[in-house]
Protein backbone atom coordinates (compact mmCIF):
# COMPACT_ATOMS: atom_id res chain seq x y z
CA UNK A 1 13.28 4.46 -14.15
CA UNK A 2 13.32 1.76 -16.36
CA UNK A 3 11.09 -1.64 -15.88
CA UNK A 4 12.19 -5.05 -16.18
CA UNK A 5 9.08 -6.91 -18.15
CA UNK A 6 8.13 -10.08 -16.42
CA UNK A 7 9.43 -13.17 -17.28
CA UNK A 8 7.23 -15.90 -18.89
CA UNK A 9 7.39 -18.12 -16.00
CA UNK A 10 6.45 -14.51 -13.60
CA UNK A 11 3.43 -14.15 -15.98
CA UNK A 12 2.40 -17.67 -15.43
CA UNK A 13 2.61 -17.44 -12.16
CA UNK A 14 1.07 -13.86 -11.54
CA UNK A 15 -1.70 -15.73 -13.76
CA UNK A 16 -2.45 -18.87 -11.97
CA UNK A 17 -2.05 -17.39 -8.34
CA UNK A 18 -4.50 -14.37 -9.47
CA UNK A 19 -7.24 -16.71 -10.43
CA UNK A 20 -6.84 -18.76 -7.37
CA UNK A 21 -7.32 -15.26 -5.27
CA UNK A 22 -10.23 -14.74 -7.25
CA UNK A 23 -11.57 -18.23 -6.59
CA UNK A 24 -10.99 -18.14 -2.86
CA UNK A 25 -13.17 -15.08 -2.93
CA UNK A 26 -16.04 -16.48 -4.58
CA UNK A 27 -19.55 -16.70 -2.84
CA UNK A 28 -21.07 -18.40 -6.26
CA UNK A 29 -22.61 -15.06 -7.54
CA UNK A 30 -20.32 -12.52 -7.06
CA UNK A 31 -16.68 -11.52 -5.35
CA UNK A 32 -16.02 -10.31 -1.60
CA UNK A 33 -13.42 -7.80 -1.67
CA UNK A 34 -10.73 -9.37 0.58
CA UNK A 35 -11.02 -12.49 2.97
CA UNK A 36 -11.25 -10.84 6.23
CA UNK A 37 -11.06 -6.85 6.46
CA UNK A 38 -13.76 -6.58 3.74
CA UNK A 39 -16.29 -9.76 3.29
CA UNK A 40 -18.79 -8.55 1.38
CA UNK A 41 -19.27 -7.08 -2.14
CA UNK A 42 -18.62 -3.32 -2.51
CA UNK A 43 -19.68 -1.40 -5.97
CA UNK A 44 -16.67 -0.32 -7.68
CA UNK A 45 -14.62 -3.32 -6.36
CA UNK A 46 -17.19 -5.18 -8.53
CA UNK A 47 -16.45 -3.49 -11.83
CA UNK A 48 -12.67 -3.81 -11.27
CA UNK A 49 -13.42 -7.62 -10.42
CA UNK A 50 -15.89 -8.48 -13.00
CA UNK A 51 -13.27 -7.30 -15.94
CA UNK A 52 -10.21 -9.01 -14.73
CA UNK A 53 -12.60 -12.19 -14.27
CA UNK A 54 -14.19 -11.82 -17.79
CA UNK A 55 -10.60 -12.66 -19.01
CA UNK A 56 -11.32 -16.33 -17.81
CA UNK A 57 -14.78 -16.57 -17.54
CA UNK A 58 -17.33 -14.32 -19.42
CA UNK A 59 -20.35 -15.45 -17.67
CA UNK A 60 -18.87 -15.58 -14.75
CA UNK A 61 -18.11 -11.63 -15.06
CA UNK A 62 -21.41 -11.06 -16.19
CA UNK A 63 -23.27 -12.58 -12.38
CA UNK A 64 -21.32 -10.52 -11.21
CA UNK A 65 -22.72 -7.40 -12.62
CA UNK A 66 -26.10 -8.94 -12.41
CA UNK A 67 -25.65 -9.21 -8.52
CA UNK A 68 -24.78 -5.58 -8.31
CA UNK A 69 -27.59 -4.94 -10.16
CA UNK A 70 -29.63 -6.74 -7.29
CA UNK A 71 -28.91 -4.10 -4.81
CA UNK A 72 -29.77 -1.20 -7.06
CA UNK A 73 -32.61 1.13 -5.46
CA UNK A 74 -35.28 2.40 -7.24
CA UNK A 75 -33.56 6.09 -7.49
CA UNK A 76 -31.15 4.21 -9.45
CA UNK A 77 -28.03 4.82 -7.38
CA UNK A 78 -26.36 1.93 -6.72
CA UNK A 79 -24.82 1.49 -3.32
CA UNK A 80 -21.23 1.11 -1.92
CA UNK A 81 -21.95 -2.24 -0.14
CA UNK A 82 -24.06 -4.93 -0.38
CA UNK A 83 -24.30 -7.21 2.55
CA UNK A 84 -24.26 -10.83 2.29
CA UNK A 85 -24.15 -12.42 5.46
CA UNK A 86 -22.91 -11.65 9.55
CA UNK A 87 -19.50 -10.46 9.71
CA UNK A 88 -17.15 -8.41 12.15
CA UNK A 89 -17.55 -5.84 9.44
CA UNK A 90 -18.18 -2.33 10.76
CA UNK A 91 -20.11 -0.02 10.02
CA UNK A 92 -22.82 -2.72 9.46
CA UNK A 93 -26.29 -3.15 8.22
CA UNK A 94 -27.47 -2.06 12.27
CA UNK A 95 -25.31 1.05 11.67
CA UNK A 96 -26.55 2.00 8.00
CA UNK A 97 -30.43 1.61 8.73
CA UNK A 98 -31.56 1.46 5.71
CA UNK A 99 -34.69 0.51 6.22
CA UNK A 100 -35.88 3.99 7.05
CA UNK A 101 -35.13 4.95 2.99
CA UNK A 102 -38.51 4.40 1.12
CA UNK A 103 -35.89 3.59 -2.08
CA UNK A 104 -33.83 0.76 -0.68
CA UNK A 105 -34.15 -2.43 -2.55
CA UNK A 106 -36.47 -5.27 -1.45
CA UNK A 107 -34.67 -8.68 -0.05
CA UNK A 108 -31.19 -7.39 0.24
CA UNK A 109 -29.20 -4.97 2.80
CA UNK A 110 -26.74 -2.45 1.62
CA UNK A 111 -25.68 0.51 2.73
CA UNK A 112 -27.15 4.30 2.08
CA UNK A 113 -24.15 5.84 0.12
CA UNK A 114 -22.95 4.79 -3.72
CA UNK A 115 -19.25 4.85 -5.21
CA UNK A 116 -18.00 5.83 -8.19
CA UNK A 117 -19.31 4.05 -11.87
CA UNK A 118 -17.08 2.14 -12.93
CA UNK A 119 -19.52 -0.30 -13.64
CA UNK A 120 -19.92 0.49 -17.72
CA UNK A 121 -16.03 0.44 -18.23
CA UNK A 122 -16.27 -3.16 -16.90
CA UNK A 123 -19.01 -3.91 -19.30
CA UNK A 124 -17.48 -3.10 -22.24
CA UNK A 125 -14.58 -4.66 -21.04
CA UNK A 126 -16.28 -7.97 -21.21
CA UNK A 127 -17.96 -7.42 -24.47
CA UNK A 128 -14.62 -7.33 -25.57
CA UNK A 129 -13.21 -10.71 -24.17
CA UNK A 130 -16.31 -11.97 -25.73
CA UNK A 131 -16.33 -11.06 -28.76
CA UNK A 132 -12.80 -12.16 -28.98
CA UNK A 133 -13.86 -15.39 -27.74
CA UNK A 134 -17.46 -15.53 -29.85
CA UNK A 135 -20.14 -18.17 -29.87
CA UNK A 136 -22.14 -18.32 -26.57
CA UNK A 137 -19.65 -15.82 -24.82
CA UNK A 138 -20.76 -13.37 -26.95
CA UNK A 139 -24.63 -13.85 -27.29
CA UNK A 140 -24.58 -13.97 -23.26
CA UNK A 141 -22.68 -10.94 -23.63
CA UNK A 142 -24.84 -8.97 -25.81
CA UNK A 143 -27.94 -9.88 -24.37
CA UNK A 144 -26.85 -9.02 -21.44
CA UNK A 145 -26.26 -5.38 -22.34
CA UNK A 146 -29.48 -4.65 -24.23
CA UNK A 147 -30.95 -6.33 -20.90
CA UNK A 148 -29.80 -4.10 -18.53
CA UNK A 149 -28.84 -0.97 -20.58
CA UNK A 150 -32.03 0.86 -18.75
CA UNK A 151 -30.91 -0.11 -15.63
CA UNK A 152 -26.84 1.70 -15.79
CA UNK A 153 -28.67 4.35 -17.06
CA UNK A 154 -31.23 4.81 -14.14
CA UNK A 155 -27.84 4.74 -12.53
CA UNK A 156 -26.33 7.58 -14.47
CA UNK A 157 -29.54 9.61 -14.65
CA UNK A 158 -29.59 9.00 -10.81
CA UNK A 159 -26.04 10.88 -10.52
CA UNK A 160 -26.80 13.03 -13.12
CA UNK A 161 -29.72 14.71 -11.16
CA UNK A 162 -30.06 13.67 -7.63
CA UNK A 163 -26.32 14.37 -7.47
CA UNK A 164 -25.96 17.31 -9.48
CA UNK A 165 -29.18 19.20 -9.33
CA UNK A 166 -27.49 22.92 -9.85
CA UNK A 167 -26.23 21.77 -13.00
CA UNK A 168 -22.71 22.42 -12.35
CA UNK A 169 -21.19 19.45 -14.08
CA UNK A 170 -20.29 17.92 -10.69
CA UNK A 171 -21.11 14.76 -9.30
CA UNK A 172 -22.17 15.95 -5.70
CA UNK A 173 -21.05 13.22 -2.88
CA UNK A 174 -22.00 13.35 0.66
CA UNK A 175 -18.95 11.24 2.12
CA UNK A 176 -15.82 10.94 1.27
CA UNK A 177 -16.66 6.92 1.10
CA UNK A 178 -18.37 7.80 -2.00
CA UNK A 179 -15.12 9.05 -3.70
CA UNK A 180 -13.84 5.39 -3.23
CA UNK A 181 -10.43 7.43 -2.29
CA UNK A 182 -11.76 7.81 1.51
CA UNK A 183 -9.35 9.58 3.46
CA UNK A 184 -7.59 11.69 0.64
CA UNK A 185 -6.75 14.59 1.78
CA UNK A 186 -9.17 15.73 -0.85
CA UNK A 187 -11.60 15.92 2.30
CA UNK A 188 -9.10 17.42 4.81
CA UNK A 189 -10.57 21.10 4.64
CA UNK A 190 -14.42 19.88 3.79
CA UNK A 191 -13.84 17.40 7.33
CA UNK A 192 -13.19 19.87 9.13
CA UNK A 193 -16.51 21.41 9.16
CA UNK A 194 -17.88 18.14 10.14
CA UNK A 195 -18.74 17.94 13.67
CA UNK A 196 -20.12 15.04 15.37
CA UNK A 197 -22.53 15.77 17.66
CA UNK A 198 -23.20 14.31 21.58
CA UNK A 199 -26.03 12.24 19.96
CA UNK A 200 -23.99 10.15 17.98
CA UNK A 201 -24.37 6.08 18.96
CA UNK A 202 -21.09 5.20 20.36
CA UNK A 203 -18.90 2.67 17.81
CA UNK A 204 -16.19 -0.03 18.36
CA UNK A 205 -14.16 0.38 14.86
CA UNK A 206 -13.16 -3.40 14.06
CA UNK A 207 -11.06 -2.65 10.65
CA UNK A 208 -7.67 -2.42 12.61
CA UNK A 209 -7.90 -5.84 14.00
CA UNK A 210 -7.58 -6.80 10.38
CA UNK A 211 -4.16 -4.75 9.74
CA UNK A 212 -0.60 -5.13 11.32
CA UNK A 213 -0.21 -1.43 11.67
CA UNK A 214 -2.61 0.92 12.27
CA UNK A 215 -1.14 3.91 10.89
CA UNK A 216 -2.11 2.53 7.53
CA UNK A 217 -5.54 3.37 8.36
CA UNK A 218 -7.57 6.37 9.47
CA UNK A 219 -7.34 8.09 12.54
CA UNK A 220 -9.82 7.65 15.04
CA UNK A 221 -11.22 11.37 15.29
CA UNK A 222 -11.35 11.20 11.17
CA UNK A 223 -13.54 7.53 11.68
CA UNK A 224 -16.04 9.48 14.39
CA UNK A 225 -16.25 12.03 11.38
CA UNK A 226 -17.17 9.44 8.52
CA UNK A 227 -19.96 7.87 11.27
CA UNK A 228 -21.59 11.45 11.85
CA UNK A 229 -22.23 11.54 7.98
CA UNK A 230 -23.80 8.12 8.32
CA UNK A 231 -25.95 9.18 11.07
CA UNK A 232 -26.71 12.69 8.69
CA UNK A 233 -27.78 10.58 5.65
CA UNK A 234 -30.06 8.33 8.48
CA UNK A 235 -31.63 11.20 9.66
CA UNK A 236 -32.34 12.72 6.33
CA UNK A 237 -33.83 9.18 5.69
CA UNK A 238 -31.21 8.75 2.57
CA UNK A 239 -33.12 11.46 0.67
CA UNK A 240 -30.64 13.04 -1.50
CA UNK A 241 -32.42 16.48 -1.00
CA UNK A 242 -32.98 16.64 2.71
CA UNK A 243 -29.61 15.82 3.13
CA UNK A 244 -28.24 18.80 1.14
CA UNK A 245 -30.10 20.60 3.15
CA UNK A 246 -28.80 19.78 6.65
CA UNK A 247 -25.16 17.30 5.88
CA UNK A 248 -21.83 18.99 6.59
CA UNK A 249 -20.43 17.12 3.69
CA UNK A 250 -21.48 18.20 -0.18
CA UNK A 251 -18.30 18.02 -2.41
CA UNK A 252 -18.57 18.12 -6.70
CA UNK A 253 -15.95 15.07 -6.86
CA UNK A 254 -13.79 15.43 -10.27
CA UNK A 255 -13.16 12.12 -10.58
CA UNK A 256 -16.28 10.47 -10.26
CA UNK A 257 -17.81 13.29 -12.37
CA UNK A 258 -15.12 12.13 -15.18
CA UNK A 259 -15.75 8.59 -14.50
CA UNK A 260 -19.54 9.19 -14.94
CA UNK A 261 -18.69 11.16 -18.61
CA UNK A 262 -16.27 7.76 -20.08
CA UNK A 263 -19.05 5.46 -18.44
CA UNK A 264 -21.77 7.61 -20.19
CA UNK A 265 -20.39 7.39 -23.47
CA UNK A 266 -19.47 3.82 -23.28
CA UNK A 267 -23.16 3.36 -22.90
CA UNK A 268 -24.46 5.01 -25.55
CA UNK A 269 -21.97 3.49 -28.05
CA UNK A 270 -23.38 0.01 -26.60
CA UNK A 271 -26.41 0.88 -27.00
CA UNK A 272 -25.76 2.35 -30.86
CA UNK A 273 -23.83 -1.12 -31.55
CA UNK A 274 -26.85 -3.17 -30.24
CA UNK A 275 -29.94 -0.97 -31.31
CA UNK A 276 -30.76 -0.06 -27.48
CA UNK A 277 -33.71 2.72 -27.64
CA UNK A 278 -32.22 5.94 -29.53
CA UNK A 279 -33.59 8.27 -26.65
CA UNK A 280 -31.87 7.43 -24.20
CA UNK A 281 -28.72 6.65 -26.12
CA UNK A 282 -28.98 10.55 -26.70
CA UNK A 283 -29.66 10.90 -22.64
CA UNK A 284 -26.47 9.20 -22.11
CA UNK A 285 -24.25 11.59 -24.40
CA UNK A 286 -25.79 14.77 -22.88
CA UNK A 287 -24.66 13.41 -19.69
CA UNK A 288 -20.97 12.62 -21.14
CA UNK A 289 -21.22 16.02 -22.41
CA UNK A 290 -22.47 18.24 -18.91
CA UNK A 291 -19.81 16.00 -16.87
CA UNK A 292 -17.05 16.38 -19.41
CA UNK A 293 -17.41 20.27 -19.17
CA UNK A 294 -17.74 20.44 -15.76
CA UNK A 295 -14.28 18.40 -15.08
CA UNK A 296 -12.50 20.60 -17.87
CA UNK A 297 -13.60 23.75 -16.07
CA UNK A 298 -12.40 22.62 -12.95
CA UNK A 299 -9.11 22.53 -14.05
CA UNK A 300 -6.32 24.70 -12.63
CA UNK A 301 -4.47 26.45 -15.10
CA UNK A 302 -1.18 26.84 -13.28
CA UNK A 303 -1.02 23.00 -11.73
CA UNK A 304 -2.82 21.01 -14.62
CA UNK A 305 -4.84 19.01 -12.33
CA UNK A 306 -8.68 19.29 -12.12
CA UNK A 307 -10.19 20.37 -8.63
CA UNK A 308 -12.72 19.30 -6.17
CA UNK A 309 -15.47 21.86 -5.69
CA UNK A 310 -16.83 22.53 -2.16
CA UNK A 311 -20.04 22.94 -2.48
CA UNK A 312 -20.92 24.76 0.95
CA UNK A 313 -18.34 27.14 0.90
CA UNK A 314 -18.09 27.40 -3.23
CA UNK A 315 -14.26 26.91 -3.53
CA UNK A 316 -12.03 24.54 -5.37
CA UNK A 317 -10.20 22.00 -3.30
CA UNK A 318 -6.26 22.36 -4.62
CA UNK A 319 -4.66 19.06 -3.49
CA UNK A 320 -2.23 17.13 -5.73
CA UNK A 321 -3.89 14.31 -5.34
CA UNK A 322 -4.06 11.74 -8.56
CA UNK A 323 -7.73 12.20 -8.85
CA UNK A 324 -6.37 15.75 -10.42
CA UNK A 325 -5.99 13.48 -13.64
CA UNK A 326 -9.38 13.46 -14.17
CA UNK A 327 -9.36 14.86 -17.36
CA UNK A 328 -7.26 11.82 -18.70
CA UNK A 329 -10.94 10.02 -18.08
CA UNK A 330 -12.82 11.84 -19.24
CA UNK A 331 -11.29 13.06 -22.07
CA UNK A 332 -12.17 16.51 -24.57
CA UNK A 333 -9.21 18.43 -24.64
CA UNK A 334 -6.30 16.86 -26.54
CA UNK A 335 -3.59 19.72 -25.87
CA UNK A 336 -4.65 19.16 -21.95
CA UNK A 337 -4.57 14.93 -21.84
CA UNK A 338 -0.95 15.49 -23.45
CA UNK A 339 -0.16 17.92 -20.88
CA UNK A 340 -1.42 15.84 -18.26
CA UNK A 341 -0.14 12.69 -19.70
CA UNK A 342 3.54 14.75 -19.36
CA UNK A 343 2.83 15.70 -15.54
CA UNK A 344 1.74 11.92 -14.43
CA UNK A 345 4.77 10.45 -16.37
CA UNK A 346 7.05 13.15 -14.96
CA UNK A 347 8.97 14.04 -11.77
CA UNK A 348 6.62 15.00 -9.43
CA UNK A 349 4.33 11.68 -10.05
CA UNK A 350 5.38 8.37 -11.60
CA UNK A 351 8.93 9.66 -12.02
CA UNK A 352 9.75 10.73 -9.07
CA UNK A 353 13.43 9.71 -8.18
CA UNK A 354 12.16 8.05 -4.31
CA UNK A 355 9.32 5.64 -5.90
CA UNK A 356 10.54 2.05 -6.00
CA UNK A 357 7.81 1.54 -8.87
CA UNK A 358 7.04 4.07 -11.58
CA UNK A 359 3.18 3.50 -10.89
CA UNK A 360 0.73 6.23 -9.92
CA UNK A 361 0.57 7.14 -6.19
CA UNK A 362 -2.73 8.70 -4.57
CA UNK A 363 -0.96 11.90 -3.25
CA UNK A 364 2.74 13.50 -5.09
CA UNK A 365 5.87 12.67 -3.35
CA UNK A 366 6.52 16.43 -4.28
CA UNK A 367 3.24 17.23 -2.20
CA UNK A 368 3.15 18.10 1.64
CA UNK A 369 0.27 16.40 2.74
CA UNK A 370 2.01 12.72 1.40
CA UNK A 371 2.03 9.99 3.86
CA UNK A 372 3.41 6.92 2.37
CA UNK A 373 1.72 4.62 4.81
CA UNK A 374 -1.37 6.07 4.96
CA UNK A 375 -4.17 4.66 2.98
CA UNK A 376 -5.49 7.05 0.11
CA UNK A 377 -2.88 9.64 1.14
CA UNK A 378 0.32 8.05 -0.77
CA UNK A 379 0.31 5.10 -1.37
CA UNK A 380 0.02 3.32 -4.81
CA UNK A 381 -3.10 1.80 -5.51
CA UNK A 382 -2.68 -1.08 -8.33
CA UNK A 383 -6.50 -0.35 -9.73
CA UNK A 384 -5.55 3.39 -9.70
CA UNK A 385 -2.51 2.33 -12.10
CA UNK A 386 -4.82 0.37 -14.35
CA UNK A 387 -7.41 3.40 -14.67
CA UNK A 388 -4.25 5.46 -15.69
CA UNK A 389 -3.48 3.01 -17.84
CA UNK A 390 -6.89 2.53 -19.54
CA UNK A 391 -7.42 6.15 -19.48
CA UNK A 392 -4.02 6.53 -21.57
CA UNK A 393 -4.79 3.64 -23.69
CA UNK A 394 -8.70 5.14 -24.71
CA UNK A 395 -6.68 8.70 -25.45
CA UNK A 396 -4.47 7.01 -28.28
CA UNK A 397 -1.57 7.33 -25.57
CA UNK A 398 -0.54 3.63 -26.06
CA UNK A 399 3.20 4.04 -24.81
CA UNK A 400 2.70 5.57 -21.73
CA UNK A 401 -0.52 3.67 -21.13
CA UNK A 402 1.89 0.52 -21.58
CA UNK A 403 4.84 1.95 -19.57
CA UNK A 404 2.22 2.27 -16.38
CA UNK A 405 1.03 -1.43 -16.99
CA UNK A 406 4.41 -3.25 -17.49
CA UNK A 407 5.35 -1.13 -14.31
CA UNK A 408 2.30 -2.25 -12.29
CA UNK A 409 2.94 -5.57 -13.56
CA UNK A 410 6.27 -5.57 -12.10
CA UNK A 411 4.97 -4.10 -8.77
CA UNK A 412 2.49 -7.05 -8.59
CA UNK A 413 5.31 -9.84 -9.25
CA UNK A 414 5.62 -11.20 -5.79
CA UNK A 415 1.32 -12.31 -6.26
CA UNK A 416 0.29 -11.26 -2.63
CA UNK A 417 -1.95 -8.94 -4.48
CA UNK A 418 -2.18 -6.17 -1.78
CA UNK A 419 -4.61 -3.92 -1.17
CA UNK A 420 -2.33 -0.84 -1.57
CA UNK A 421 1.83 -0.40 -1.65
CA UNK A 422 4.00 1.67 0.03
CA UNK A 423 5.90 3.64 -2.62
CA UNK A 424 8.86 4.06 -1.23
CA UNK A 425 9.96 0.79 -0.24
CA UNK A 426 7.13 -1.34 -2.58
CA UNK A 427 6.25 -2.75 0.86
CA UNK A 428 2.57 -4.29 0.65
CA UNK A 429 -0.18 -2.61 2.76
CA UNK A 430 -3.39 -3.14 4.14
CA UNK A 431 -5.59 -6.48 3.30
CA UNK A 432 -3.62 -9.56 1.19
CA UNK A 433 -5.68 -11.49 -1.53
CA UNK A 434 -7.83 -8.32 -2.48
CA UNK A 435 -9.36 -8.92 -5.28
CA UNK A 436 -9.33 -6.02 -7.39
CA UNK A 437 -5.83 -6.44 -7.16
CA UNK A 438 -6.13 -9.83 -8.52
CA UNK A 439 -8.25 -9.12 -11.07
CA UNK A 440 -6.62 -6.20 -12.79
CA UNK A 441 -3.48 -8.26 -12.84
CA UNK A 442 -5.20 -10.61 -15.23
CA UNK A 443 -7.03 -7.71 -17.00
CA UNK A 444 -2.84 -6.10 -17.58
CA UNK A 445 -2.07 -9.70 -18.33
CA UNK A 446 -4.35 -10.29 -21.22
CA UNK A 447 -2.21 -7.14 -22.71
CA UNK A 448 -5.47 -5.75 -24.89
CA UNK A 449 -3.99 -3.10 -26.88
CA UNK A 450 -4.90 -1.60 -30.16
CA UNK A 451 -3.84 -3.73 -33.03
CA UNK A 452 -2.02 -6.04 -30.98
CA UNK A 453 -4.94 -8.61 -28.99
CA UNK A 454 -2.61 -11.45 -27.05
CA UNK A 455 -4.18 -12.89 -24.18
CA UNK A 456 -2.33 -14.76 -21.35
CA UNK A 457 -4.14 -18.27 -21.05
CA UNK A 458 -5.15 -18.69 -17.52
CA UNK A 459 -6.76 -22.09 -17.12
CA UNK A 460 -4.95 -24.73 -14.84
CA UNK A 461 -4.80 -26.72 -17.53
CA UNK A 462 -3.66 -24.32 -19.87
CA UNK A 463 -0.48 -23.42 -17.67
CA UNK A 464 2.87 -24.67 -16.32
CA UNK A 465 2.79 -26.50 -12.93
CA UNK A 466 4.74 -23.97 -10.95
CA UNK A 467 2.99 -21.92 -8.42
CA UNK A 468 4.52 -19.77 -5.23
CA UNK A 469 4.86 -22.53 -2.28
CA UNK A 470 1.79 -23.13 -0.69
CA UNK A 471 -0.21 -22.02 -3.22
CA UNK A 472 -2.10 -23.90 -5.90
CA UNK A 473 -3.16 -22.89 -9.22
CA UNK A 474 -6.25 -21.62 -10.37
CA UNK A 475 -8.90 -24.30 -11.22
CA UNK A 476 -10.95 -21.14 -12.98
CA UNK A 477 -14.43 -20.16 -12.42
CA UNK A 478 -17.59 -22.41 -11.41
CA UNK A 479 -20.87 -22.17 -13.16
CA UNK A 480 -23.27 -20.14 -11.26
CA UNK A 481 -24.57 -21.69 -8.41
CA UNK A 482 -28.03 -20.38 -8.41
CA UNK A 483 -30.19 -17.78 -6.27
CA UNK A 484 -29.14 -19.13 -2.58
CA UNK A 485 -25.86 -17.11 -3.57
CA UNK A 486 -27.08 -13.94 -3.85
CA UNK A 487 -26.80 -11.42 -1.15
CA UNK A 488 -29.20 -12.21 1.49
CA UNK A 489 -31.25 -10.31 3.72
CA UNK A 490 -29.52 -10.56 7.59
CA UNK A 491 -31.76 -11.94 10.14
């Protein structure tokens, strides 16, 4: 299918009502992830958030990495949520309990599980739009890497060994929620040896008030499932080892293992550019290196898409689900990225003849266990395009990595910036105004390619006067506004 490119007055648009989403989501220091179904900050939201901000406001981008950082435990992992305030959100601090983990982070409640790291692809991501930009951006910028380069690679150690302590190359998880692709049926056959027990507290799920049709979300049996594993990691007092010892749930994840290989070698070529401490520059390609074999191995030879690896039961998880593309991440096998490149591109994924937008969905049309409505298990996730995209780009595929953003560029034209798209019809799903959405419409905006840097201005001032009705322009990004915006403890 071919794709119209936007026109210069859809770009300005796209551009001005993005930064205004962004804005309205602003708590000073960092970015909730929508206005209502999720109002607080989650991890890999963050990353995706902090690089499509950094293409307005570099410092900006950078509190919001330092925020994360705020909620980082002393294991290093960094966790899925941070809490900033009373909400109708559910599962909530009450629920997590993290107080009974010795590791949890003084002055500021998250929850007990972490997401995938995304978190150095946004950095360098940044140092880019600052260096582009110079002067003060780019001091800011660089200091702030050589600042906290031990602290993403606590994180990465933290995965690296706490989360893969066989060695097998895997990034272990212990909830699906840790996958950031939740209810993929990834987890359908590792679920359903998850049983929760009569002792379970008994919950009131309050995410469905926030969508007009349930379906869209997960079933209530698979919910009671995803609350036994919280009560498993409270009972095992978030210890990463006492859990594997007792949890129902232990799953080598492909795609957070290949996301933890790019992020790894990001690092270390930040560090080399910066003169970070040669050791652990040399840690962080040995992890690149262990992940990057353990996603390549995982591939199947007659689909071309890497596999899940259940760890109780010791077999691969064959689901055509997009994390399969793993390798494109991760990179280290040229004749496989162009093979895979071919299969994402082709009929069974982004070509398929029923998709209204060539874009990447979660699950094949071709496979049986799509569902177009529901949540990870079809539909087309715009920050799942832009990995594609980026993952293309860093492989030297520039065309297709372009063809997948001008596409997601045109799926993103009408600026509700949804949380997810039905790919049949393009109908928006889930929450409006999510901000990873936003963001990584201004990140395909600035159009960063090799050889060819143009950046979209974004400013109000900068831009025509024309916005969808009701809707003003973006006014950009405050200044910080100090410490009483952090996350804060609830009372």
């Amino acid at each position: 299918m071919s794709v119209v490119q936007p026109t210069p007055n859809d770009i300005a648009l796209m551009a001005g009502r993005a930064g205004y989403v962004l804005k309205g989501n602003d708590r000073g220091r960092f970015t909730v992830a929508s206005p209502t179904l999720y109002p607080h900050m989650w991890s890999w939201d963050a990353g995706f958030v902090a690089l499509g901000i950094a293409t307005v406001s570099v410092p900006r981008a950078l509190d919001e990495l330092r925020t994360l950082l705020t909620g980082q435990w002393s294991t290093g992992m960094i966790p899925h949520i941070l809490f900033h305030s009373p909400s109708d959100y559910f599962p909530d601090p009450d629920r997590w309990r993290t107080q009974v983990a010795a590791a949890r982070p003084a002055g500021v409640l998250t929850s007990g599980i972490t997401q995938p790291p995304i978190h150095v692809v946004a950095l360098s991501r940044i140092l880019h739009d600052a260096r582009r930009k110079g002067g003060a951006d780019l001091e800011l910028a660089e200091a702030f890497v050589v600042e906290t380069f031990p602290r993403w690679l606590a994180w990465h150690r933290y995965l690296a060994t706490a989360r893969d302590p066989y060695s097998h190359g895997l990034v272990e998880i212990h909830h699906g929620w840790e996958s950031g692709m939740d209810d993929s049926p990834r987890w359908d056959a590792p679920y359903s040896h998850v049983h929760p027990g009569p002792e379970m507290p008994p919950f009131v799920r309050r995410d469905l008030a926030h969508v007009a049709d349930p379906s869209q979300r997960p079933s209530d049996a698979e919910y009671a499932r995803y609350l036994w594993l919280v009560e498993q990691k409270v009972r095992a007092r978030y210890d990463d080892a006492a859990y594997r010892a007792t949890g129902d749930f232990v799953v080598g994840d492909v795609l957070v293992s290949a996301l933890l290989a790019a992020a790894s070698d990001l690092l270390a070529d930040l560090g080399s550019e910066l003169g970070v401490d040669p050791a652990g520059i040399e840690e962080s390609r040995a992890i690149a290196r262990r992940f990057r074999t353990g996603v390549l191995r995982s591939v199947n030879p007659d689909t071309g898409l890497a596999r899940d690896l259940d760890l109780r039961t010791g077999g691969y998880l064959d689901v055509d689900s997009a994390a399969g593309f793993a390798p494109l991440i991760c990179g280290g096998d040229d004749a496989l990225i162009k093979a895979q490149r071919d299969l994402l591109l082709g009929p069974r994924w982004c070509g398929h003849s029923r998709l209204r937008w060539p874009v990447v969905p979660s699950v094949s049309p071709a496979s049986p266990h799509f569902r177009e409505r529901t949540y990870w298990r079809g539909p087309q996730w715009p920050v799942l395009n832009w990995l594609m995209a980026w993952a293309l780009n860093r492989s030297g595929e520039q065309e297709a990595a372009n063809s997948l953003r001008l596409a997601g560029l045109a799926q993103l034209v009408d600026c509700d910036f949804a949380e997810y798209y039905e790919p049949i019809t393009g109908e928006q799903l889930g929450s409006k105004d999510q901000s990873w959405t936003a963001a990584i419409a201004l990140d395909f905006l600035a159009a960063r390619r090799p050889g060819r840097r143009r950046h979209v201005r974004l400013l109000t001032s900068e831009l025509p006067r024309v916005t969808p009705a009701g809707r003003p322009p973006t006014q950009g990004f405050a200044a910080p506004r100090g410490p009483q915006n952090r996350p804060q403890p609830r009372s």
